[in-house]
PDB file of N, CA and C in Angstrom:
ATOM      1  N   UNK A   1     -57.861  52.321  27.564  1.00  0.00           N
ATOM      2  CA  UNK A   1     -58.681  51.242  27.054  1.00  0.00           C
ATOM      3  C   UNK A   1     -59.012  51.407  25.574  1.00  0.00           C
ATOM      4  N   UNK A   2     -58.879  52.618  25.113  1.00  0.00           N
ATOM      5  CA  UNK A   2     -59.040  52.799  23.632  1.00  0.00           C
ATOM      6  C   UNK A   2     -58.142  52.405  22.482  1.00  0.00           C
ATOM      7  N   UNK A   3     -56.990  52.123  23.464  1.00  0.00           N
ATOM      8  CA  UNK A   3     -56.186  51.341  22.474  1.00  0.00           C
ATOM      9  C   UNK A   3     -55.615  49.328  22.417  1.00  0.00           C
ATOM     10  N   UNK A   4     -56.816  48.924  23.592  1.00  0.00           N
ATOM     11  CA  UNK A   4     -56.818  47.713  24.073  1.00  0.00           C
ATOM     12  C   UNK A   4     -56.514  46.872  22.756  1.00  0.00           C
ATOM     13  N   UNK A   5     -55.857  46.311  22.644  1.00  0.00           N
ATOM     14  CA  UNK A   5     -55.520  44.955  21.663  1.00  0.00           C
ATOM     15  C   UNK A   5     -55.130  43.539  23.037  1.00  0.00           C
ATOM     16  N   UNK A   6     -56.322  42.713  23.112  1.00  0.00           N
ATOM     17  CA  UNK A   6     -55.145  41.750  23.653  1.00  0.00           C
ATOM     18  C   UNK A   6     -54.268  40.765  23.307  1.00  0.00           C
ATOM     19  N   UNK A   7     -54.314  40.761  21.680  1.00  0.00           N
ATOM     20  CA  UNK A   7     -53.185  40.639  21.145  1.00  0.00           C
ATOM     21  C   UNK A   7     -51.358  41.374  21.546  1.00  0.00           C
ATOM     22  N   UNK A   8     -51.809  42.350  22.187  1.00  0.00           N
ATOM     23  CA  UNK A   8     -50.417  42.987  22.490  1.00  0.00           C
ATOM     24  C   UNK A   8     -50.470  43.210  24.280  1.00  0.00           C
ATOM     25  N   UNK A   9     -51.266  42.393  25.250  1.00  0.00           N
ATOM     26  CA  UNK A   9     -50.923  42.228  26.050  1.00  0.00           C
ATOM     27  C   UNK A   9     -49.782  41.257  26.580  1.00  0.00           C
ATOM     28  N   UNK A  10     -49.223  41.433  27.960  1.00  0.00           N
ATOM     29  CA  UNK A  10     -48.021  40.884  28.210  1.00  0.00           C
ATOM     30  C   UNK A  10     -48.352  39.422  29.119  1.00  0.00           C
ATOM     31  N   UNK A  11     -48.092  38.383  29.055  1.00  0.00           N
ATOM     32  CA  UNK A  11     -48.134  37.200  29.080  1.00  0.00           C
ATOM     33  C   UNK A  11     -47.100  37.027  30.139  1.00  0.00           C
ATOM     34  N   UNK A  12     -47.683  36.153  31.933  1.00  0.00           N
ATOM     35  CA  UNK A  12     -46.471  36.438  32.702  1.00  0.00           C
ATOM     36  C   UNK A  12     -45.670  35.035  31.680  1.00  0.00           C
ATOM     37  N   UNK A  13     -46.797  33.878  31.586  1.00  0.00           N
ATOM     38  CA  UNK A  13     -45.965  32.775  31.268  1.00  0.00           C
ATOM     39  C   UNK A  13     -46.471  32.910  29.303  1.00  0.00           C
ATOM     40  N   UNK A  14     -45.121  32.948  28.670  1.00  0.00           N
ATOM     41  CA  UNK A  14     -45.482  33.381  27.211  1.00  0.00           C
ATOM     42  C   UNK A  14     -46.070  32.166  26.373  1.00  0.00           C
ATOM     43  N   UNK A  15     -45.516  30.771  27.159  1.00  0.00           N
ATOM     44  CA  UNK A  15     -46.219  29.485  26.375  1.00  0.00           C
ATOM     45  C   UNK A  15     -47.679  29.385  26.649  1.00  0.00           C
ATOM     46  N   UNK A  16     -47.983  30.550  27.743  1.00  0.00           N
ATOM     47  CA  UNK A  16     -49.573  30.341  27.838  1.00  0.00           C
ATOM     48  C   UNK A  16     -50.398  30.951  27.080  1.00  0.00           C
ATOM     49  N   UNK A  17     -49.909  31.799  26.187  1.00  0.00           N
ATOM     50  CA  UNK A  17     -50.711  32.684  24.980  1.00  0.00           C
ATOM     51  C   UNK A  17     -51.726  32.205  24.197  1.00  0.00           C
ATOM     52  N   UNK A  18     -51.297  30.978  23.744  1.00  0.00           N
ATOM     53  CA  UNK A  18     -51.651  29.869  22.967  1.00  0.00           C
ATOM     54  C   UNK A  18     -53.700  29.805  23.521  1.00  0.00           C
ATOM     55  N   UNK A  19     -53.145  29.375  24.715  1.00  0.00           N
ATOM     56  CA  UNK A  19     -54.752  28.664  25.484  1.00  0.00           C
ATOM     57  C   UNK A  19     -54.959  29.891  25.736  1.00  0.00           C
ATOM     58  N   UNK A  20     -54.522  31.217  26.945  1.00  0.00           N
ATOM     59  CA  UNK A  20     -55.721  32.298  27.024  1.00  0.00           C
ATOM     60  C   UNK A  20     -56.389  32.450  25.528  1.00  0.00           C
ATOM     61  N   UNK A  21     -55.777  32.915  24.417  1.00  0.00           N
ATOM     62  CA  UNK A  21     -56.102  33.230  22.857  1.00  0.00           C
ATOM     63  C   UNK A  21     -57.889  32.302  22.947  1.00  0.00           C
ATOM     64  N   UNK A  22     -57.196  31.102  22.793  1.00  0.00           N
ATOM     65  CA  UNK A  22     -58.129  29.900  22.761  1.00  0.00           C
ATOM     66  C   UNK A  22     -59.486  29.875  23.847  1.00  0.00           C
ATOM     67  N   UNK A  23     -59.292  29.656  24.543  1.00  0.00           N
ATOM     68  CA  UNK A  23     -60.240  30.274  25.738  1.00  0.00           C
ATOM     69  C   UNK A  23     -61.231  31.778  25.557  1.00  0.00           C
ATOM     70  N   UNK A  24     -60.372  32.836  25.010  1.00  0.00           N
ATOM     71  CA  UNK A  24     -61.226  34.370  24.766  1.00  0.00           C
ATOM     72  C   UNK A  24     -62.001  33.308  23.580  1.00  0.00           C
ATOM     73  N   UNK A  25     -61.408  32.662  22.472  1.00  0.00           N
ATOM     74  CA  UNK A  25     -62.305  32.781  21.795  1.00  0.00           C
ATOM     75  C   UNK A  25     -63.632  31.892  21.570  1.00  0.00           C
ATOM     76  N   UNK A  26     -63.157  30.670  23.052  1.00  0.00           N
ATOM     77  CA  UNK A  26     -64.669  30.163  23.068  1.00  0.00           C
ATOM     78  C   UNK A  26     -65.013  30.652  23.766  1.00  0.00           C
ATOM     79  N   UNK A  27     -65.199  31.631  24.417  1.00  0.00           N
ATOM     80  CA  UNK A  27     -65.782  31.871  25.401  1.00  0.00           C
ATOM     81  C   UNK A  27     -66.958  33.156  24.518  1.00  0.00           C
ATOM     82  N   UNK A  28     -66.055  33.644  23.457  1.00  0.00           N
ATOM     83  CA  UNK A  28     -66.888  34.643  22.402  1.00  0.00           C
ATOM     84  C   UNK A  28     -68.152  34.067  21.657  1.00  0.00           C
ATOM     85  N   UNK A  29     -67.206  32.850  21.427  1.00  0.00           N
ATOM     86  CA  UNK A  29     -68.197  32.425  20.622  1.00  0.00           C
ATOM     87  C   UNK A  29     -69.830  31.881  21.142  1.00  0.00           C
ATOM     88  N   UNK A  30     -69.114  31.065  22.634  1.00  0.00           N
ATOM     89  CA  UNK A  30     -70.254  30.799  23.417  1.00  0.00           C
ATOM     90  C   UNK A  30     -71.301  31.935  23.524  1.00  0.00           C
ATOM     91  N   UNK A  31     -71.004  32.515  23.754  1.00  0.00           N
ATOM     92  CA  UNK A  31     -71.741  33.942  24.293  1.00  0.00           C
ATOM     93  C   UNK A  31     -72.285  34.867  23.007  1.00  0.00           C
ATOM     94  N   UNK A  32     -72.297  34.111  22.071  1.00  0.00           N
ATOM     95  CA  UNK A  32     -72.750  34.286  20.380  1.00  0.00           C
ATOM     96  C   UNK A  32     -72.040  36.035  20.148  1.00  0.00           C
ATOM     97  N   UNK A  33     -70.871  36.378  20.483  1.00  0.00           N
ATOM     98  CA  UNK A  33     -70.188  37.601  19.996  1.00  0.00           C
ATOM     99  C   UNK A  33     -70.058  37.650  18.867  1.00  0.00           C
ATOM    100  N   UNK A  34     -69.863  35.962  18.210  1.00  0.00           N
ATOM    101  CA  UNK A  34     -69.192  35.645  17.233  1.00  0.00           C
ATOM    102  C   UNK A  34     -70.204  34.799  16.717  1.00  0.00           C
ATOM    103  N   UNK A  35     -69.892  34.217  15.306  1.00  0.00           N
ATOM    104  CA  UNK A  35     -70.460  33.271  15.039  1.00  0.00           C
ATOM    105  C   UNK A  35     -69.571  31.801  15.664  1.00  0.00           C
ATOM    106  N   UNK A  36     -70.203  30.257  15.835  1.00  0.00           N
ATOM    107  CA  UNK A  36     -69.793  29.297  16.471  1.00  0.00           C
ATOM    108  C   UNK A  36     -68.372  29.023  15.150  1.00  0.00           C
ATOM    109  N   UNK A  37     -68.908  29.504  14.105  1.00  0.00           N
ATOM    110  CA  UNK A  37     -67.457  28.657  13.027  1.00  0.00           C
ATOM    111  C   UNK A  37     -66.660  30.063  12.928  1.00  0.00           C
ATOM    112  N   UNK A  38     -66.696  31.128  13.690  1.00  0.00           N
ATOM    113  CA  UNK A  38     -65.472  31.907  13.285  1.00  0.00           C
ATOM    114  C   UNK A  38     -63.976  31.808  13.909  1.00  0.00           C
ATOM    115  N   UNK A  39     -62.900  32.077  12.973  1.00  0.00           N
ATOM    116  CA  UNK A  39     -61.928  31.395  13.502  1.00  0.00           C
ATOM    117  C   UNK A  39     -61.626  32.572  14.837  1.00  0.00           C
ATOM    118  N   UNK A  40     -60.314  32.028  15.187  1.00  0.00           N
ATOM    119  CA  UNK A  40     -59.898  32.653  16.877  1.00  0.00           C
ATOM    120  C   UNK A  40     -59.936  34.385  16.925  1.00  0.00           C
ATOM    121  N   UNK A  41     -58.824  34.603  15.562  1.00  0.00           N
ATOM    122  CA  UNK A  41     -58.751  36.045  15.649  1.00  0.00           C
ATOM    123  C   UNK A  41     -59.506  36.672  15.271  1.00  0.00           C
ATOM    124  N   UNK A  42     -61.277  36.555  14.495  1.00  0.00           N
ATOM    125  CA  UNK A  42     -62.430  36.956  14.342  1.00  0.00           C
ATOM    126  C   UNK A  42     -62.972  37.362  15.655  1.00  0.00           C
ATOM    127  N   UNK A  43     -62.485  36.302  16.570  1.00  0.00           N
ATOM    128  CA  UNK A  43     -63.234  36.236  17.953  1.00  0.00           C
ATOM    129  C   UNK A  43     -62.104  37.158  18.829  1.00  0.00           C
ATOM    130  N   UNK A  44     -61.315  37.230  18.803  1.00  0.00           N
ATOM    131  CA  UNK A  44     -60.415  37.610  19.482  1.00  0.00           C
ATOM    132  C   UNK A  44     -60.242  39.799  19.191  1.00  0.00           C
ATOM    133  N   UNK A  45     -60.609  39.831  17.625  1.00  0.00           N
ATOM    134  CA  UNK A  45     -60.834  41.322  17.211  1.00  0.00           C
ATOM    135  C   UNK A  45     -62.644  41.329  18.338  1.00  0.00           C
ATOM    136  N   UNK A  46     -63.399  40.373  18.221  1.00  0.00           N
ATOM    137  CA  UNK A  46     -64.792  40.980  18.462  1.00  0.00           C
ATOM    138  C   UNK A  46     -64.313  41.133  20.123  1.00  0.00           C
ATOM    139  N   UNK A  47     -63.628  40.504  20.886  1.00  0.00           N
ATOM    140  CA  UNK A  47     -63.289  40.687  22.426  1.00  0.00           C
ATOM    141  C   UNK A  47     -62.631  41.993  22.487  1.00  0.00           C
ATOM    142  N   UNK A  48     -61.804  42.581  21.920  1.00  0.00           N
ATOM    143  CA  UNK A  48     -61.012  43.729  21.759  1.00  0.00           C
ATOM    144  C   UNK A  48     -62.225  45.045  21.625  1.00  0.00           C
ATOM    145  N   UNK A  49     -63.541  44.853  20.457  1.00  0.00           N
ATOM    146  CA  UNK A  49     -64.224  45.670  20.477  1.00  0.00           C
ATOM    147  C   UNK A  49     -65.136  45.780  21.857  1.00  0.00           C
ATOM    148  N   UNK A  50     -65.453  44.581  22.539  1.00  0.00           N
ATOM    149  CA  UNK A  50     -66.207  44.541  23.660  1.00  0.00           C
ATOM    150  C   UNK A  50     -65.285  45.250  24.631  1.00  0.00           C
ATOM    151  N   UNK A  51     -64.408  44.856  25.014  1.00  0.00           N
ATOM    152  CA  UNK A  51     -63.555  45.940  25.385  1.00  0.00           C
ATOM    153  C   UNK A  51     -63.766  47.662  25.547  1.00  0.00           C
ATOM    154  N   UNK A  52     -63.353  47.630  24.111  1.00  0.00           N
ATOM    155  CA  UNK A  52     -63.559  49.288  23.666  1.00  0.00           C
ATOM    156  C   UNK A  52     -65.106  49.579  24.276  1.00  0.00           C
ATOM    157  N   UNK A  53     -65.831  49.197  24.334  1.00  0.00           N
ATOM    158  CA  UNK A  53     -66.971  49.308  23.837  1.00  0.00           C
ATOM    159  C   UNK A  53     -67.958  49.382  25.197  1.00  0.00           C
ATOM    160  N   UNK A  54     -67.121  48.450  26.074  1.00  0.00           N
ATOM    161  CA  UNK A  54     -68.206  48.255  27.245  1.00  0.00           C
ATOM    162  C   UNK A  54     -67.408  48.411  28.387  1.00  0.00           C
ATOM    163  N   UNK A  55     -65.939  48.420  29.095  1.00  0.00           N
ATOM    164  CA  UNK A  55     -64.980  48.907  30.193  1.00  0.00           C
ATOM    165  C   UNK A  55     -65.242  49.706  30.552  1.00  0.00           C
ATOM    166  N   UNK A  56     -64.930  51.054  29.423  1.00  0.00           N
ATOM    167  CA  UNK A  56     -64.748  52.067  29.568  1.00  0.00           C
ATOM    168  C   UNK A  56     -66.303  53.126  30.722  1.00  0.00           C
ATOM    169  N   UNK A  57     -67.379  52.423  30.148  1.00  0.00           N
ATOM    170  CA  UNK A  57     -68.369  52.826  30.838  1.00  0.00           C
ATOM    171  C   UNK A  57     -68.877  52.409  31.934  1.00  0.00           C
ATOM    172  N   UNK A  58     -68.169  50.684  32.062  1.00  0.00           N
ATOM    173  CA  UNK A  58     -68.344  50.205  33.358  1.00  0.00           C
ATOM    174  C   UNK A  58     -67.495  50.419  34.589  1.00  0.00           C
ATOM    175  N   UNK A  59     -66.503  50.938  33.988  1.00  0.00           N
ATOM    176  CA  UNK A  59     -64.901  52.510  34.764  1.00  0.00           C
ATOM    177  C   UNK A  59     -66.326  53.215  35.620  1.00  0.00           C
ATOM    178  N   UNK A  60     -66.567  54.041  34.380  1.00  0.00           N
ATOM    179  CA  UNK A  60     -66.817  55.684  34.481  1.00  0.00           C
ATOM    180  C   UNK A  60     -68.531  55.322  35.858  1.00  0.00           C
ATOM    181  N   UNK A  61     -68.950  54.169  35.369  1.00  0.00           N
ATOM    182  CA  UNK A  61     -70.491  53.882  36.237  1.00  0.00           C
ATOM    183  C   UNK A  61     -69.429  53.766  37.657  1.00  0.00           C
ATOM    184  N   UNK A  62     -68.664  52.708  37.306  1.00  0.00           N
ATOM    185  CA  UNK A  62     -68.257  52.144  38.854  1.00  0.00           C
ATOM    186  C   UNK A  62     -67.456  53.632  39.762  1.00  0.00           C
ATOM    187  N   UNK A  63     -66.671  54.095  39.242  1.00  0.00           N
ATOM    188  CA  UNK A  63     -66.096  55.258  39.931  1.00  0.00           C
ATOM    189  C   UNK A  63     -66.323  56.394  39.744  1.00  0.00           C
ATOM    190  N   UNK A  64     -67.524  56.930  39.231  1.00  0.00           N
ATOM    191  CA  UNK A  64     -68.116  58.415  38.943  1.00  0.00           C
ATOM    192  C   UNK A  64     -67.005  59.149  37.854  1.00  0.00           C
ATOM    193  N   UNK A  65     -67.530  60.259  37.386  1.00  0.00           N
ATOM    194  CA  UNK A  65     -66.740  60.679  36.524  1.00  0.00           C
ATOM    195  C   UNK A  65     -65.443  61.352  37.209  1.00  0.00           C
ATOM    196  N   UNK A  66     -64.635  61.416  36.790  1.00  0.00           N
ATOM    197  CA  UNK A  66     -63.396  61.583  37.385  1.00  0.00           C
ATOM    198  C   UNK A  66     -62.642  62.424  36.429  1.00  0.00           C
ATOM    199  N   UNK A  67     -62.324  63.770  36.835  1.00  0.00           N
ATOM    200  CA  UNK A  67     -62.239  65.237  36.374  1.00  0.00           C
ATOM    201  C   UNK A  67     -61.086  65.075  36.106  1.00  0.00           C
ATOM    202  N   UNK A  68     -59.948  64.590  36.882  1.00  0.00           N
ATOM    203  CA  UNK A  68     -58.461  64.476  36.548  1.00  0.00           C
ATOM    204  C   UNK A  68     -58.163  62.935  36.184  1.00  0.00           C
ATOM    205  N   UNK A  69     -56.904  63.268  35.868  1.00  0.00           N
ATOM    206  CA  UNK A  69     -56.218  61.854  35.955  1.00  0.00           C
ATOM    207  C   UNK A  69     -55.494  61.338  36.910  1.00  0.00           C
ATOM    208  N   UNK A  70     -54.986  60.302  36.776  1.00  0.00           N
ATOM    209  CA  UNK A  70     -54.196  60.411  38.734  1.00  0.00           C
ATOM    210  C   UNK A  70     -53.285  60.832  38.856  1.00  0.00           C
ATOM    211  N   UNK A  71     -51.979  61.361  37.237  1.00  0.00           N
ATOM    212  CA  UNK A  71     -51.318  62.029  37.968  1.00  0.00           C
ATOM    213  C   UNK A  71     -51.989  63.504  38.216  1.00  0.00           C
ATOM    214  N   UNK A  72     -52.595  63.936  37.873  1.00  0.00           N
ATOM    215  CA  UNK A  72     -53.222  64.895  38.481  1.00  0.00           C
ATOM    216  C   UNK A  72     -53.288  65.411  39.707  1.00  0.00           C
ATOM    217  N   UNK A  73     -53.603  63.895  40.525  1.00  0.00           N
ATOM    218  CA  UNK A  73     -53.925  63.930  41.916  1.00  0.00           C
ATOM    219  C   UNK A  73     -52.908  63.697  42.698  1.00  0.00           C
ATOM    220  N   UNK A  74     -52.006  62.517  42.090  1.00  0.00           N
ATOM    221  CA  UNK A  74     -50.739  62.583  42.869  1.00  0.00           C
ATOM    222  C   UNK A  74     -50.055  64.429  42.921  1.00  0.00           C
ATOM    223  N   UNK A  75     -49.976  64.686  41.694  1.00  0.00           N
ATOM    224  CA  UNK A  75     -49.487  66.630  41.913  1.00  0.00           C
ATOM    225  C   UNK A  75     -49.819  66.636  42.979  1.00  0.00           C
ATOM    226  N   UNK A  76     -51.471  66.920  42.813  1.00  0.00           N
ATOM    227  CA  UNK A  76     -52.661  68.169  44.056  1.00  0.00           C
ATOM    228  C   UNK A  76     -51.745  67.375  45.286  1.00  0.00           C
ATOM    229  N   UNK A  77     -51.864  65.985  45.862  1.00  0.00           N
ATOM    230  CA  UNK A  77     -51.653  65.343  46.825  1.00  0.00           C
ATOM    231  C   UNK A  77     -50.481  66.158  47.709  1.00  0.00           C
ATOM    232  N   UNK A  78     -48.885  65.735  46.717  1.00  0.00           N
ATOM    233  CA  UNK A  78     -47.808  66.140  46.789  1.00  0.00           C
ATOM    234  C   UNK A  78     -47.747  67.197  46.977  1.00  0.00           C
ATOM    235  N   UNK A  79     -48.314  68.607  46.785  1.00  0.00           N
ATOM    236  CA  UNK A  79     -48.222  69.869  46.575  1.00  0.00           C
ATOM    237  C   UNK A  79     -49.021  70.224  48.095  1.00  0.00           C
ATOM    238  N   UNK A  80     -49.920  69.565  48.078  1.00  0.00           N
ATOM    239  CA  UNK A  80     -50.771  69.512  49.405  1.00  0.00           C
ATOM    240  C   UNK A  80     -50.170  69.127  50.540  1.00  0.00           C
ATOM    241  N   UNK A  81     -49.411  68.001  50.532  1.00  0.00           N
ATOM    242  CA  UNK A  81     -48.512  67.295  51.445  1.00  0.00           C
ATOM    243  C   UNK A  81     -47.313  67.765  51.981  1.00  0.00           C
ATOM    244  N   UNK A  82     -46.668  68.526  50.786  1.00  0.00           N
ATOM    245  CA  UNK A  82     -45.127  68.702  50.470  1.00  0.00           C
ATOM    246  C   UNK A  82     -44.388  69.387  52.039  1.00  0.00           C
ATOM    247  N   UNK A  83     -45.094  70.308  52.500  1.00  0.00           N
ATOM    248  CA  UNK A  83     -44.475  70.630  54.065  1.00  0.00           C
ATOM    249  C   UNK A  83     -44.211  69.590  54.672  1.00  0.00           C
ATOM    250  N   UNK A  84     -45.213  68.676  55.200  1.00  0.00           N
ATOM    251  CA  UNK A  84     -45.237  67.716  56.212  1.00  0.00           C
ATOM    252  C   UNK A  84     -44.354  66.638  55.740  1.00  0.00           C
ATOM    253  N   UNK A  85     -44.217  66.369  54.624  1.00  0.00           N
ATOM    254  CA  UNK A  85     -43.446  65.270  54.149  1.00  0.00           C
ATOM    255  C   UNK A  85     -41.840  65.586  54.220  1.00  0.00           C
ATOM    256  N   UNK A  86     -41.408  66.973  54.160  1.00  0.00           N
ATOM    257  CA  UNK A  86     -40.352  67.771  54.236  1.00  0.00           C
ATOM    258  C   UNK A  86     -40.072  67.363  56.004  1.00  0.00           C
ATOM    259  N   UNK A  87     -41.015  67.367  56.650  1.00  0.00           N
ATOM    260  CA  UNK A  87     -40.500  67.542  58.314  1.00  0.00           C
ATOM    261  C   UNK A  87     -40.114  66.048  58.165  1.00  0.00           C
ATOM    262  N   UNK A  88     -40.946  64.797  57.947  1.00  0.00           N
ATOM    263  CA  UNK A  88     -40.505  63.714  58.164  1.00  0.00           C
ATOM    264  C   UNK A  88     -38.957  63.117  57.614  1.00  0.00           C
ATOM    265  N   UNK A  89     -38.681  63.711  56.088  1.00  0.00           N
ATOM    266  CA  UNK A  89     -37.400  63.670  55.490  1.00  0.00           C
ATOM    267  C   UNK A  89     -36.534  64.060  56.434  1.00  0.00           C
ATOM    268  N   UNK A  90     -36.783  65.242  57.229  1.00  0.00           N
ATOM    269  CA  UNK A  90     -36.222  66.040  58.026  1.00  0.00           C
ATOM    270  C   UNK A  90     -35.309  64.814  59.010  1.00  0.00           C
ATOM    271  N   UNK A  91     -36.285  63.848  59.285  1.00  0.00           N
ATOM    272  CA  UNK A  91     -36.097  63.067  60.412  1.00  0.00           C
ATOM    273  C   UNK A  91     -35.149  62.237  60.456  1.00  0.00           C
ATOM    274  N   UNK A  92     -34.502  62.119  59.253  1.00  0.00           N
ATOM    275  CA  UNK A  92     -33.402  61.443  58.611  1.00  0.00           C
ATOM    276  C   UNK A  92     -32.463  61.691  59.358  1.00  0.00           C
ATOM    277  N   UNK A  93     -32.023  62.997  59.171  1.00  0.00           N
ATOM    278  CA  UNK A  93     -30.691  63.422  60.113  1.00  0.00           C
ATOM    279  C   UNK A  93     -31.113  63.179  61.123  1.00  0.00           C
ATOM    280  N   UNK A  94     -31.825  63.683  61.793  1.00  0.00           N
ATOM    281  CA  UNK A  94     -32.068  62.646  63.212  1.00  0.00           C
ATOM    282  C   UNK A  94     -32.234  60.966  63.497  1.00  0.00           C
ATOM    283  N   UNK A  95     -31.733  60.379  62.650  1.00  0.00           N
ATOM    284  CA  UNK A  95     -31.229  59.211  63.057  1.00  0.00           C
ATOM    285  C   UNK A  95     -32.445  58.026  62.641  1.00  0.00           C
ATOM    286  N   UNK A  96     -33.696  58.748  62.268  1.00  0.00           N
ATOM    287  CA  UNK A  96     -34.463  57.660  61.996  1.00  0.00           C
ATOM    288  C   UNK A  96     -34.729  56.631  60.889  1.00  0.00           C
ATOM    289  N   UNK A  97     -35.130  55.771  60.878  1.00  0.00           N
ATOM    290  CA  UNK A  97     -35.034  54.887  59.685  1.00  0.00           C
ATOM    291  C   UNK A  97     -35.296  55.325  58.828  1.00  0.00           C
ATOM    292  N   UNK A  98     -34.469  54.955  57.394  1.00  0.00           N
ATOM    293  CA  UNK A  98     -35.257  55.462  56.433  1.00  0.00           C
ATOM    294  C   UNK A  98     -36.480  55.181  55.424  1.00  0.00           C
ATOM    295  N   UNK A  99     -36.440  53.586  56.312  1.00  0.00           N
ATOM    296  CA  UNK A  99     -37.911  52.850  55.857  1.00  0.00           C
ATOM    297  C   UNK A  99     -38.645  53.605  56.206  1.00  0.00           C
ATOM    298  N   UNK A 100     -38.423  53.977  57.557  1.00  0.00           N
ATOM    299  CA  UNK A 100     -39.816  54.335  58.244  1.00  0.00           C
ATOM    300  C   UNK A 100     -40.099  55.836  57.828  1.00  0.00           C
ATOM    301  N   UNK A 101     -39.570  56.344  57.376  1.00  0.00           N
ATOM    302  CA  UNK A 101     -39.456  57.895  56.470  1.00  0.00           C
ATOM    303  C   UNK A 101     -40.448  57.633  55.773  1.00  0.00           C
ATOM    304  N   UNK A 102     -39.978  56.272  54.656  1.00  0.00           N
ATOM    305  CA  UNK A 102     -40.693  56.238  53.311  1.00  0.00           C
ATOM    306  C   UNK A 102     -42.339  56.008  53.961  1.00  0.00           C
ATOM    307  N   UNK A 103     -41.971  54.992  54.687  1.00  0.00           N
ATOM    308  CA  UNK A 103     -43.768  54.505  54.935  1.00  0.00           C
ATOM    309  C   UNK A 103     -44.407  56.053  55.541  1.00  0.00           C
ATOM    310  N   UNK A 104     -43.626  56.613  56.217  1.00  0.00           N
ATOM    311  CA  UNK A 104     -44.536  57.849  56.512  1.00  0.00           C
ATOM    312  C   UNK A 104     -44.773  58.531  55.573  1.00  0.00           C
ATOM    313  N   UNK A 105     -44.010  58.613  54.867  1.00  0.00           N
ATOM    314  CA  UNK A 105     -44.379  59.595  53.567  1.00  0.00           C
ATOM    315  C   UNK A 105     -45.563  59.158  52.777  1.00  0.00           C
ATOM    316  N   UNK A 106     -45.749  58.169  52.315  1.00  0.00           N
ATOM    317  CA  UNK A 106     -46.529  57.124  51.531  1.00  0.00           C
ATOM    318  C   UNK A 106     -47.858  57.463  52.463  1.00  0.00           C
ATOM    319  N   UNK A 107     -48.055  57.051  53.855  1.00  0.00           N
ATOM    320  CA  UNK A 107     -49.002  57.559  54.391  1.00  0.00           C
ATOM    321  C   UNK A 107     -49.725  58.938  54.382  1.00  0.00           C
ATOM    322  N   UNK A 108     -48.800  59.883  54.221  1.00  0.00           N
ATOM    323  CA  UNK A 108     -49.127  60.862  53.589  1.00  0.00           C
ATOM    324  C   UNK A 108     -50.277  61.458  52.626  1.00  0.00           C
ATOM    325  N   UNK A 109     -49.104  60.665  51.999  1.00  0.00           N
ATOM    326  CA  UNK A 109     -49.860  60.912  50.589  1.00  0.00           C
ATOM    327  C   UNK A 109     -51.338  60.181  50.055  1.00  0.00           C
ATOM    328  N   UNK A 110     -51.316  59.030  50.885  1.00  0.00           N
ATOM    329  CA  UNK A 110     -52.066  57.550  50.472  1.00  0.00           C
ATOM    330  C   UNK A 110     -52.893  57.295  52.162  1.00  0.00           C
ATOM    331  N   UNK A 111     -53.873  58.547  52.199  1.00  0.00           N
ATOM    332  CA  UNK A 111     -54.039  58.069  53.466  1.00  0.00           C
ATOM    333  C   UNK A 111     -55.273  57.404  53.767  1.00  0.00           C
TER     334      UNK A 111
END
């Protein structure tokens, strides 16, 4: 989040850039972020700082502080898992699906 620009976010539909842009920036302005006569990208840098500024702590409130990162946890998970997930692979040669491998595995890990 520290490097949030939503200027350089990805747009599924790209002709819609135009109006979200437009939209952040009345919506800034409404909400007096901005002044009412500043143009879009005045409003659009002050959304980027709200961003920076206020996510990051509403992250850290909503999900407690969080010691690792996730790949972190995927490791611990995997490393934790790695036998049991080995028997189910196992199951392959025995004839079983290999969807049903994956979903077991995934369960695993993701339980």
């Amino acid at each position: 989040l520290s490097n949030f620009r939503v200027q350089d976010c990805t747009c599924f539909c790209e002709s819609d850039r135009a109006m979200i842009y437009s939209n952040i920036a009345k919506l800034m302005r409404s909400c007096g972020a901005v002044s009412s006569s500043a143009v879009d990208e005045q409003a659009l840098e002050a959304f980027n700082d709200l961003v920076h500024r206020t996510l990051p702590h509403a992250f850290r409130n909503a999900l407690g502080r969080v010691p690792f990162q996730l790949k972190h946890y995927l490791a611990f998970s995997l490393a934790r898992n790695f036998p049991t997930m080995m028997d189910q692979w196992a199951q392959l040669a025995n004839g079983k699906e290999p969807r049903a491998v994956l979903a077991d595995s995934v369960a695993v890990l993701f339980p």
